[in-house]
PDB file of N, CA and C in Angstrom:
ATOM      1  N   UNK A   1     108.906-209.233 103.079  1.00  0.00           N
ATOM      2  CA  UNK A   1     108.460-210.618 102.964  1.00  0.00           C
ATOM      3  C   UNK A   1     108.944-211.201 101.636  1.00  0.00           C
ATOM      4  N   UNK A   2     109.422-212.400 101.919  1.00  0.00           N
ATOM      5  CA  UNK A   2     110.076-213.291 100.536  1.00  0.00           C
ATOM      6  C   UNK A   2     108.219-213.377  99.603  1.00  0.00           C
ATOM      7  N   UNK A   3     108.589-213.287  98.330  1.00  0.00           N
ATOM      8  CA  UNK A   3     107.796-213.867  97.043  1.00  0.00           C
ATOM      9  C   UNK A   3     108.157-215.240  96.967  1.00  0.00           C
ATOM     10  N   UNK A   4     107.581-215.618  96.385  1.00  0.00           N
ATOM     11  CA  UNK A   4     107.986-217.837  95.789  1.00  0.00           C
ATOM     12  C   UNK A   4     109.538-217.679  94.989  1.00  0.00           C
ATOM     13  N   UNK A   5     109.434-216.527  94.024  1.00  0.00           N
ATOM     14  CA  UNK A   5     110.743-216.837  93.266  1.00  0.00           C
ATOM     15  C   UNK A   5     111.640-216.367  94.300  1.00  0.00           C
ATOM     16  N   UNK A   6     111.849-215.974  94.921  1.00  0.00           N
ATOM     17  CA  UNK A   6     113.059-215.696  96.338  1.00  0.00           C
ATOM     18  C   UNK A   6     113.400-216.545  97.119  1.00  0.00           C
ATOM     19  N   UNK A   7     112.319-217.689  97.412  1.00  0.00           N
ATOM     20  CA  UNK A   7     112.163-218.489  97.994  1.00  0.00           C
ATOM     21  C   UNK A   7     113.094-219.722  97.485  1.00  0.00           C
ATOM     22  N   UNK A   8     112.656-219.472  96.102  1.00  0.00           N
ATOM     23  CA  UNK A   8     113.690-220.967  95.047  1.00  0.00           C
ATOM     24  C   UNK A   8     115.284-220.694  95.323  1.00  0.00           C
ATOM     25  N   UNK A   9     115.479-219.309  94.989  1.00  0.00           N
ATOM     26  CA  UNK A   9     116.392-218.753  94.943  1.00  0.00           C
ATOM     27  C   UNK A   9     117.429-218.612  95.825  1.00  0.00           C
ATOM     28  N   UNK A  10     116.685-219.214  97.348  1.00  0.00           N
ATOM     29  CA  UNK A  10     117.304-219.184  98.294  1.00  0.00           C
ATOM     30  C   UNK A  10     117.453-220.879  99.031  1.00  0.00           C
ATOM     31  N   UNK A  11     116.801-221.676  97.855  1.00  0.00           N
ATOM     32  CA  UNK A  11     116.135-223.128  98.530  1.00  0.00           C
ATOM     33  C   UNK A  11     117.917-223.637  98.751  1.00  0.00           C
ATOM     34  N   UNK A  12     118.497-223.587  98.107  1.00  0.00           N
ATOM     35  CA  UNK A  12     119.484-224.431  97.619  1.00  0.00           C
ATOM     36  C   UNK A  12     120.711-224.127  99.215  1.00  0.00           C
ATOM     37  N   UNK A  13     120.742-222.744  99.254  1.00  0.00           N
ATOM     38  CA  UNK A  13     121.696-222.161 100.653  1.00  0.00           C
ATOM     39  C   UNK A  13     120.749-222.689 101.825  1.00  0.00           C
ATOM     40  N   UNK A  14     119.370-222.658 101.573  1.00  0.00           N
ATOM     41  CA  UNK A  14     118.379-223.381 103.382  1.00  0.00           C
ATOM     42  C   UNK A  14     119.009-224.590 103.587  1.00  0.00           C
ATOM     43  N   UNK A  15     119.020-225.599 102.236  1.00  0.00           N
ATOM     44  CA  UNK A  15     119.328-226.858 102.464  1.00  0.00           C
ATOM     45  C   UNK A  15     120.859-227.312 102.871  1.00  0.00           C
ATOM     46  N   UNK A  16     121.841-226.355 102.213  1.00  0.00           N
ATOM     47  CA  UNK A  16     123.096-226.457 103.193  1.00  0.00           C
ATOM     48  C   UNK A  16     123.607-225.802 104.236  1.00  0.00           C
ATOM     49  N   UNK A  17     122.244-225.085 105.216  1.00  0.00           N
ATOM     50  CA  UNK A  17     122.306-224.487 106.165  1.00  0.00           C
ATOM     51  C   UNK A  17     123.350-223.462 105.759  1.00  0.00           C
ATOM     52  N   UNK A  18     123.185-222.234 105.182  1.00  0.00           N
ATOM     53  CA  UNK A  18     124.243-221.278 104.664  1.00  0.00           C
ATOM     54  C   UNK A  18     123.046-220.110 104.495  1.00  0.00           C
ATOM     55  N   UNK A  19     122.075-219.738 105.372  1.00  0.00           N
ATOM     56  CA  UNK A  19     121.268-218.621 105.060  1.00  0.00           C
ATOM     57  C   UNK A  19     121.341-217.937 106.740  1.00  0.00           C
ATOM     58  N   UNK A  20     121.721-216.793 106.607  1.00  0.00           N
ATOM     59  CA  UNK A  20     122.011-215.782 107.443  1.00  0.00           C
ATOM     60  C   UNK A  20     120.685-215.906 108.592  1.00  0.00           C
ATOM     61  N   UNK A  21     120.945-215.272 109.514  1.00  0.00           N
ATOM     62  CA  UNK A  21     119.873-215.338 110.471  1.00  0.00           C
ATOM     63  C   UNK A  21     118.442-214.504 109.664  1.00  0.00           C
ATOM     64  N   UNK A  22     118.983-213.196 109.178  1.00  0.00           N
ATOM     65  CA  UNK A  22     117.796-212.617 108.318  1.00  0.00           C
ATOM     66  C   UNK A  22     117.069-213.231 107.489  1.00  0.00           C
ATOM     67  N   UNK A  23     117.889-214.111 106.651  1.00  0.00           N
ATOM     68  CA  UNK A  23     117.122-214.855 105.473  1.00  0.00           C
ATOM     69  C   UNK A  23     116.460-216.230 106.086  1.00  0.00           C
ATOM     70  N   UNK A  24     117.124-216.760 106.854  1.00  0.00           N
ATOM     71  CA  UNK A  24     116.707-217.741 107.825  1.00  0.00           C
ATOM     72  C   UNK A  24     114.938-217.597 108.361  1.00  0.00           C
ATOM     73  N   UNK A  25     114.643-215.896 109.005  1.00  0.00           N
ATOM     74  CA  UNK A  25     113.811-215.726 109.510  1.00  0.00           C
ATOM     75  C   UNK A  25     112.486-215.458 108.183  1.00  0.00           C
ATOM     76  N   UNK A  26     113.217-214.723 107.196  1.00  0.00           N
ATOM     77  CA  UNK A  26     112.688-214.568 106.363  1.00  0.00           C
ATOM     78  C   UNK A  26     111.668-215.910 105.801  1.00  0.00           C
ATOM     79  N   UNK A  27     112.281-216.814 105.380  1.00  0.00           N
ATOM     80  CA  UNK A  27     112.467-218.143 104.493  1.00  0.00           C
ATOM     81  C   UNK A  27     111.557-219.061 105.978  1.00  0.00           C
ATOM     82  N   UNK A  28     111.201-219.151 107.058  1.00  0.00           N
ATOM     83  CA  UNK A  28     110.161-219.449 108.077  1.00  0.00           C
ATOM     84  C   UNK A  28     109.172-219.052 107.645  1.00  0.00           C
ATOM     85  N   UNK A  29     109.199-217.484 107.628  1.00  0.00           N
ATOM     86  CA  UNK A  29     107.895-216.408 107.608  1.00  0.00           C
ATOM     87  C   UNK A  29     106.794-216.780 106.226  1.00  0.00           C
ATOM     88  N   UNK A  30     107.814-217.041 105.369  1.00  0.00           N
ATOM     89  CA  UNK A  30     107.095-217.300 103.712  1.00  0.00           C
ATOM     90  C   UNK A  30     106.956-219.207 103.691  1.00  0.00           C
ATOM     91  N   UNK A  31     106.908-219.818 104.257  1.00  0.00           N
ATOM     92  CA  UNK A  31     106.692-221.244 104.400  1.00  0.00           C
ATOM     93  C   UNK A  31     105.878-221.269 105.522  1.00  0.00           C
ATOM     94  N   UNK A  32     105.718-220.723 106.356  1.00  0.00           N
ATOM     95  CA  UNK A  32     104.533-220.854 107.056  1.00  0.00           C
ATOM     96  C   UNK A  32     102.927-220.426 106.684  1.00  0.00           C
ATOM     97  N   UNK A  33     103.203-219.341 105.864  1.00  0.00           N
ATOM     98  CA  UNK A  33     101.986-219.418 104.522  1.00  0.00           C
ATOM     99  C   UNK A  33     102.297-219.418 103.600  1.00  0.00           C
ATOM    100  N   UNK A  34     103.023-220.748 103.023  1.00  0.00           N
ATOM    101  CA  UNK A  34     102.603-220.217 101.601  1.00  0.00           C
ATOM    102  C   UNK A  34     102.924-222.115 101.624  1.00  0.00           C
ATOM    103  N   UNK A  35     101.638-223.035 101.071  1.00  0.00           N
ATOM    104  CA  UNK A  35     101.664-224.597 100.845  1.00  0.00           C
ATOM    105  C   UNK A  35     102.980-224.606  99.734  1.00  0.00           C
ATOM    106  N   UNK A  36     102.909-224.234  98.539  1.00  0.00           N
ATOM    107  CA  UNK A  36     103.249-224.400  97.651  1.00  0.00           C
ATOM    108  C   UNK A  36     104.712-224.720  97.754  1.00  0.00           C
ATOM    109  N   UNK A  37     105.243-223.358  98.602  1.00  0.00           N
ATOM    110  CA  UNK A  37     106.721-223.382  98.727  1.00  0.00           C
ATOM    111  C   UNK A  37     107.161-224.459 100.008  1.00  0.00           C
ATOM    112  N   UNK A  38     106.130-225.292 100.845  1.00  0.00           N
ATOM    113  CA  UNK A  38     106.743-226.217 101.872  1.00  0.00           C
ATOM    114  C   UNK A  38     106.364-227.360 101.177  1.00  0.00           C
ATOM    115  N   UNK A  39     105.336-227.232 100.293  1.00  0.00           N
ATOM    116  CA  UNK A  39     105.798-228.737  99.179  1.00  0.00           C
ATOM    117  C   UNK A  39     107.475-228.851  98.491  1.00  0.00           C
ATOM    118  N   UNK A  40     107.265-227.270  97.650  1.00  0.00           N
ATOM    119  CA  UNK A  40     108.617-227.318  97.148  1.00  0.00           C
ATOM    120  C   UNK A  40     110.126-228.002  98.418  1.00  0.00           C
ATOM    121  N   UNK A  41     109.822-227.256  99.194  1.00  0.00           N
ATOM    122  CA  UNK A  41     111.396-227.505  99.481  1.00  0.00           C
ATOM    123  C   UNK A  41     111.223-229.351 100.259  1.00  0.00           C
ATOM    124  N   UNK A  42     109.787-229.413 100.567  1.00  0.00           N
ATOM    125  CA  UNK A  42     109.992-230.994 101.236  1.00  0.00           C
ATOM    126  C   UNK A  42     110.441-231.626 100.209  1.00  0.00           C
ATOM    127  N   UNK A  43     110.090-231.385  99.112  1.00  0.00           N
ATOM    128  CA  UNK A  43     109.948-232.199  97.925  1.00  0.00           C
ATOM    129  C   UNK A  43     111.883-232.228  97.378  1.00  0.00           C
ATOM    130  N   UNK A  44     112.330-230.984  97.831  1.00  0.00           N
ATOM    131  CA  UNK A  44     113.997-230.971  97.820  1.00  0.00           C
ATOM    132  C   UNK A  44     114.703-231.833  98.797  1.00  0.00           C
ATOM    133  N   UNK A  45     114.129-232.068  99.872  1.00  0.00           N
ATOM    134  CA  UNK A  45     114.991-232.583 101.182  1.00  0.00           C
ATOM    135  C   UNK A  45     115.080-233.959 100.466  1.00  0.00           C
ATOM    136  N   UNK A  46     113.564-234.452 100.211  1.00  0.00           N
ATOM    137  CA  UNK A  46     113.658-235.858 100.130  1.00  0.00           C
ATOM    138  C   UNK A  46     114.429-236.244  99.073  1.00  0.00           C
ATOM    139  N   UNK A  47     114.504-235.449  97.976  1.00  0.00           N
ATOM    140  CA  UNK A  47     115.426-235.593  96.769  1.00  0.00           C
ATOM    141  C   UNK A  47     116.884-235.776  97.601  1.00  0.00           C
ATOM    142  N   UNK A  48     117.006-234.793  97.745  1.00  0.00           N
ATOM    143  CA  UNK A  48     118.430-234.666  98.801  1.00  0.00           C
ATOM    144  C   UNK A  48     119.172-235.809  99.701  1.00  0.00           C
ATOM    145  N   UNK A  49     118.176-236.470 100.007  1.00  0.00           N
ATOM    146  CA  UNK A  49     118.281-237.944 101.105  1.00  0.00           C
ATOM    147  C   UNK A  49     118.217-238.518  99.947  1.00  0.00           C
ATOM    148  N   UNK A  50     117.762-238.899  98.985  1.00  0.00           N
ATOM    149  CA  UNK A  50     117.640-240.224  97.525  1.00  0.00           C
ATOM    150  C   UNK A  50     119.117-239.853  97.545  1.00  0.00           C
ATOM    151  N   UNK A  51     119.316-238.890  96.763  1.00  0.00           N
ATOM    152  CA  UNK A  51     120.724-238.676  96.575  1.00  0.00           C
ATOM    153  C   UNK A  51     122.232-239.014  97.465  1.00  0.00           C
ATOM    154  N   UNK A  52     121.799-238.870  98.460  1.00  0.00           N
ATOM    155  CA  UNK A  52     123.283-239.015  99.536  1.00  0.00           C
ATOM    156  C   UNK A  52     123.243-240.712  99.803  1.00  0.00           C
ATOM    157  N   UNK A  53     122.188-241.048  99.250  1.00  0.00           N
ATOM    158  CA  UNK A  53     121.918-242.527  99.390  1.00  0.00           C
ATOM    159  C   UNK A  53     122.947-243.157  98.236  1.00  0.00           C
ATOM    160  N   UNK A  54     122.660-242.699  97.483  1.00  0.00           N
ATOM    161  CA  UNK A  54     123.453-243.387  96.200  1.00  0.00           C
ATOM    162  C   UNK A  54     124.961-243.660  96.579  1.00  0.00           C
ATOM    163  N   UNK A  55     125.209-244.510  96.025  1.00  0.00           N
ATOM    164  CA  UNK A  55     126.835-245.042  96.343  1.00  0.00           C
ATOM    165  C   UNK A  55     127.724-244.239  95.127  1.00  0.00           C
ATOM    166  N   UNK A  56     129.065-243.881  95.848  1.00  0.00           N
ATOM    167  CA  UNK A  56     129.970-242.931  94.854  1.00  0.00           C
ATOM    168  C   UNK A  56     130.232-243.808  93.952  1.00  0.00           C
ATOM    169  N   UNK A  57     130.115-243.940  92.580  1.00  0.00           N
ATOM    170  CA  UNK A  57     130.782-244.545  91.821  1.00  0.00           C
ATOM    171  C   UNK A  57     131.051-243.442  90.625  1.00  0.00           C
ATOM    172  N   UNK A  58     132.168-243.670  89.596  1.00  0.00           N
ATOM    173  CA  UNK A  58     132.532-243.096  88.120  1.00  0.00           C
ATOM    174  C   UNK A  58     132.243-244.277  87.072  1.00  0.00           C
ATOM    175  N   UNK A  59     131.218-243.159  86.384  1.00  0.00           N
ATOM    176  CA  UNK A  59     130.862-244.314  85.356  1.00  0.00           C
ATOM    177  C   UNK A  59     132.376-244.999  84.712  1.00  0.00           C
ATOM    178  N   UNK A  60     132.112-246.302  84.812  1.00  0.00           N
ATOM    179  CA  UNK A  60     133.076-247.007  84.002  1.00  0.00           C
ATOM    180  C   UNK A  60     133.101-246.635  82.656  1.00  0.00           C
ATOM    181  N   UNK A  61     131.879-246.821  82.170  1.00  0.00           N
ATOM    182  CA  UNK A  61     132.142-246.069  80.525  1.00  0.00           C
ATOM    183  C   UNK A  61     132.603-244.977  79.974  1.00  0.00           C
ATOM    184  N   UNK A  62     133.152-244.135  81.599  1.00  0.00           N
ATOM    185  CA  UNK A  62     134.035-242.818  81.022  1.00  0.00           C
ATOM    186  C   UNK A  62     135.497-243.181  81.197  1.00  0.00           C
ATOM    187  N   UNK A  63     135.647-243.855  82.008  1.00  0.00           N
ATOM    188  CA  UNK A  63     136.995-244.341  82.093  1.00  0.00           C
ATOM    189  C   UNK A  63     137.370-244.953  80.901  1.00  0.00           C
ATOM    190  N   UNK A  64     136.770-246.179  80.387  1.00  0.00           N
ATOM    191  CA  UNK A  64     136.979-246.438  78.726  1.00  0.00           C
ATOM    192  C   UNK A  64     136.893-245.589  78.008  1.00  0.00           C
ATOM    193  N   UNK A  65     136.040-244.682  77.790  1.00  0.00           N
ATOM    194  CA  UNK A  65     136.103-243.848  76.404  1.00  0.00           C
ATOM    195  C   UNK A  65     137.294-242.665  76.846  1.00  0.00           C
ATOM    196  N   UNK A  66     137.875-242.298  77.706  1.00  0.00           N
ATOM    197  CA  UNK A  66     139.227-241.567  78.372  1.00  0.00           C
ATOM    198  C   UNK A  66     140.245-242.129  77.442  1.00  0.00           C
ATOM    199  N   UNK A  67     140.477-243.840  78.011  1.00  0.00           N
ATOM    200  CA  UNK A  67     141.346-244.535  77.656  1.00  0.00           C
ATOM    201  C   UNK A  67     141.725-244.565  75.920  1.00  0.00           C
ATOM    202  N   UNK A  68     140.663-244.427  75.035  1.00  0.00           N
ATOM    203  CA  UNK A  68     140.484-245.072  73.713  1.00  0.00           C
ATOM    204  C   UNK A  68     140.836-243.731  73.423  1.00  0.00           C
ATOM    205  N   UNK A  69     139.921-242.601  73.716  1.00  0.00           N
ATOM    206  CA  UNK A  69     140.574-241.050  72.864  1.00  0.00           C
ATOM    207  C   UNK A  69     142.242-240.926  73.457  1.00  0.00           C
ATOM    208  N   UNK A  70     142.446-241.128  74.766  1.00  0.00           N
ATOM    209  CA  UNK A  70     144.427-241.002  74.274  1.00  0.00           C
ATOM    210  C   UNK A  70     145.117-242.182  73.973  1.00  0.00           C
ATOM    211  N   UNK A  71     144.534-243.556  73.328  1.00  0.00           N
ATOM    212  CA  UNK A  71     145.155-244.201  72.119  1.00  0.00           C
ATOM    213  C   UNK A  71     145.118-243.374  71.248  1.00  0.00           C
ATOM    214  N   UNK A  72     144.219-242.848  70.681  1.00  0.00           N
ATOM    215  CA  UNK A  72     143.842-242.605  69.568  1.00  0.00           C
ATOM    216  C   UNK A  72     144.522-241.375  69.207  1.00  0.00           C
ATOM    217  N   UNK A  73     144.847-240.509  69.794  1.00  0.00           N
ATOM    218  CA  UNK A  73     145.513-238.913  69.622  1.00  0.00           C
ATOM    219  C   UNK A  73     147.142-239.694  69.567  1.00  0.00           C
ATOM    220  N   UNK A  74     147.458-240.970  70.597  1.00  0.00           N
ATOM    221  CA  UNK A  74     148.320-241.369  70.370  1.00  0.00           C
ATOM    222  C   UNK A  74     149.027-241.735  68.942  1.00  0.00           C
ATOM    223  N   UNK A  75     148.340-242.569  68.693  1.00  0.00           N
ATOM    224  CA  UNK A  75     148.558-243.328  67.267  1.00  0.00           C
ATOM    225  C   UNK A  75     148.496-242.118  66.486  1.00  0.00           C
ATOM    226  N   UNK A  76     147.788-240.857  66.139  1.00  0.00           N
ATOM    227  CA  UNK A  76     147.874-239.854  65.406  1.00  0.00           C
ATOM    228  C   UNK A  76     148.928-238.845  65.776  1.00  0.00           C
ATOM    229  N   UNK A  77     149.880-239.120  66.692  1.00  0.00           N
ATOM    230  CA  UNK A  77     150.958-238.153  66.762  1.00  0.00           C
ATOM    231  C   UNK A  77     152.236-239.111  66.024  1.00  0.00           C
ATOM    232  N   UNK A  78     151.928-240.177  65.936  1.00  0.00           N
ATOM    233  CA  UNK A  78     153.221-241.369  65.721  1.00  0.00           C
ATOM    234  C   UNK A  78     152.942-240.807  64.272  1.00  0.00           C
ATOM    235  N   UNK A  79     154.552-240.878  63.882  1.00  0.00           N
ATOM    236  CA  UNK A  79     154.921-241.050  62.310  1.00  0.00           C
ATOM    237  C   UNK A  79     154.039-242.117  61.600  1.00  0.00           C
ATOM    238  N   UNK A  80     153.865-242.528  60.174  1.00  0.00           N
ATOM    239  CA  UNK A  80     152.930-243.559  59.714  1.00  0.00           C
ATOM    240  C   UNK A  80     154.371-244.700  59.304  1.00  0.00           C
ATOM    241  N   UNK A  81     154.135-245.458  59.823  1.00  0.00           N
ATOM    242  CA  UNK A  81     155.092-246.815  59.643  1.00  0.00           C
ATOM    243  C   UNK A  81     155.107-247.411  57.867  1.00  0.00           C
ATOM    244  N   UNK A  82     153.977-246.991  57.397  1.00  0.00           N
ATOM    245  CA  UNK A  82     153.806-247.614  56.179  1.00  0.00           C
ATOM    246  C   UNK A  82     154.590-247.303  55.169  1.00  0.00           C
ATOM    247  N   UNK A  83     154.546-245.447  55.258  1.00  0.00           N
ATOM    248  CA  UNK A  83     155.300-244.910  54.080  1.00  0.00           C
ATOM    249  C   UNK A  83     157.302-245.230  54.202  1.00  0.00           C
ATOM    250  N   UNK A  84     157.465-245.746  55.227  1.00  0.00           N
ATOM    251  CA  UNK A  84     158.501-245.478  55.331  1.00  0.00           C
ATOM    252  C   UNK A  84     159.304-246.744  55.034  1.00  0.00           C
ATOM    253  N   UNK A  85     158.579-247.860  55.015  1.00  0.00           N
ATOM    254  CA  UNK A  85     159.314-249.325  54.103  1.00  0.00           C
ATOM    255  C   UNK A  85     158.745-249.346  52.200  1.00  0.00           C
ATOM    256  N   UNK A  86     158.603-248.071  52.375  1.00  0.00           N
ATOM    257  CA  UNK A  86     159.256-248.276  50.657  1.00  0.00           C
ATOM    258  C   UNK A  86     160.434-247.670  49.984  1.00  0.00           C
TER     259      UNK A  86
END
């Protein structure tokens, strides 16, 4: 019989349907008594649905700060323009 920490341990493979028929039967057996762990994993699904909800986006503010560090490595590989008009 699964314990609670086996249970966590295994929450993540239940939810992408990737648990063997054994662990499958297992992971029934320990959620049918035990509250704690069918709070836990309801409490994952619904997270799970918030999440797939969200629209794909890349933060824009990584795309700028991308952009500015290879100016910047740029301008520090260039020779210095200054020393060289004297």
């Amino acid at each position: 019989m699964l314990k609670c920490k086996d249970l966590v341990a295994l929450s993540s493979d239940l939810l992408d349907g990737e648990l063997t028929l054994k662990q499958r039967i297992a992971v029934r057996m320990h959620l049918a008594m035990c509250v704690h762990c069918r709070r836990f994993i309801r409490q994952l699904r619904v997270s799970q649905r918030v999440i797939r909800q969200l629209p794909d986006q890349q933060a824009p503010e990584l795309d700028t700060l991308l952009r500015a560090m290879q100016a910047q490595q740029q301008r520090a590989s260039e020779p210095d323009q200054s020393d060289s008009s004297k």
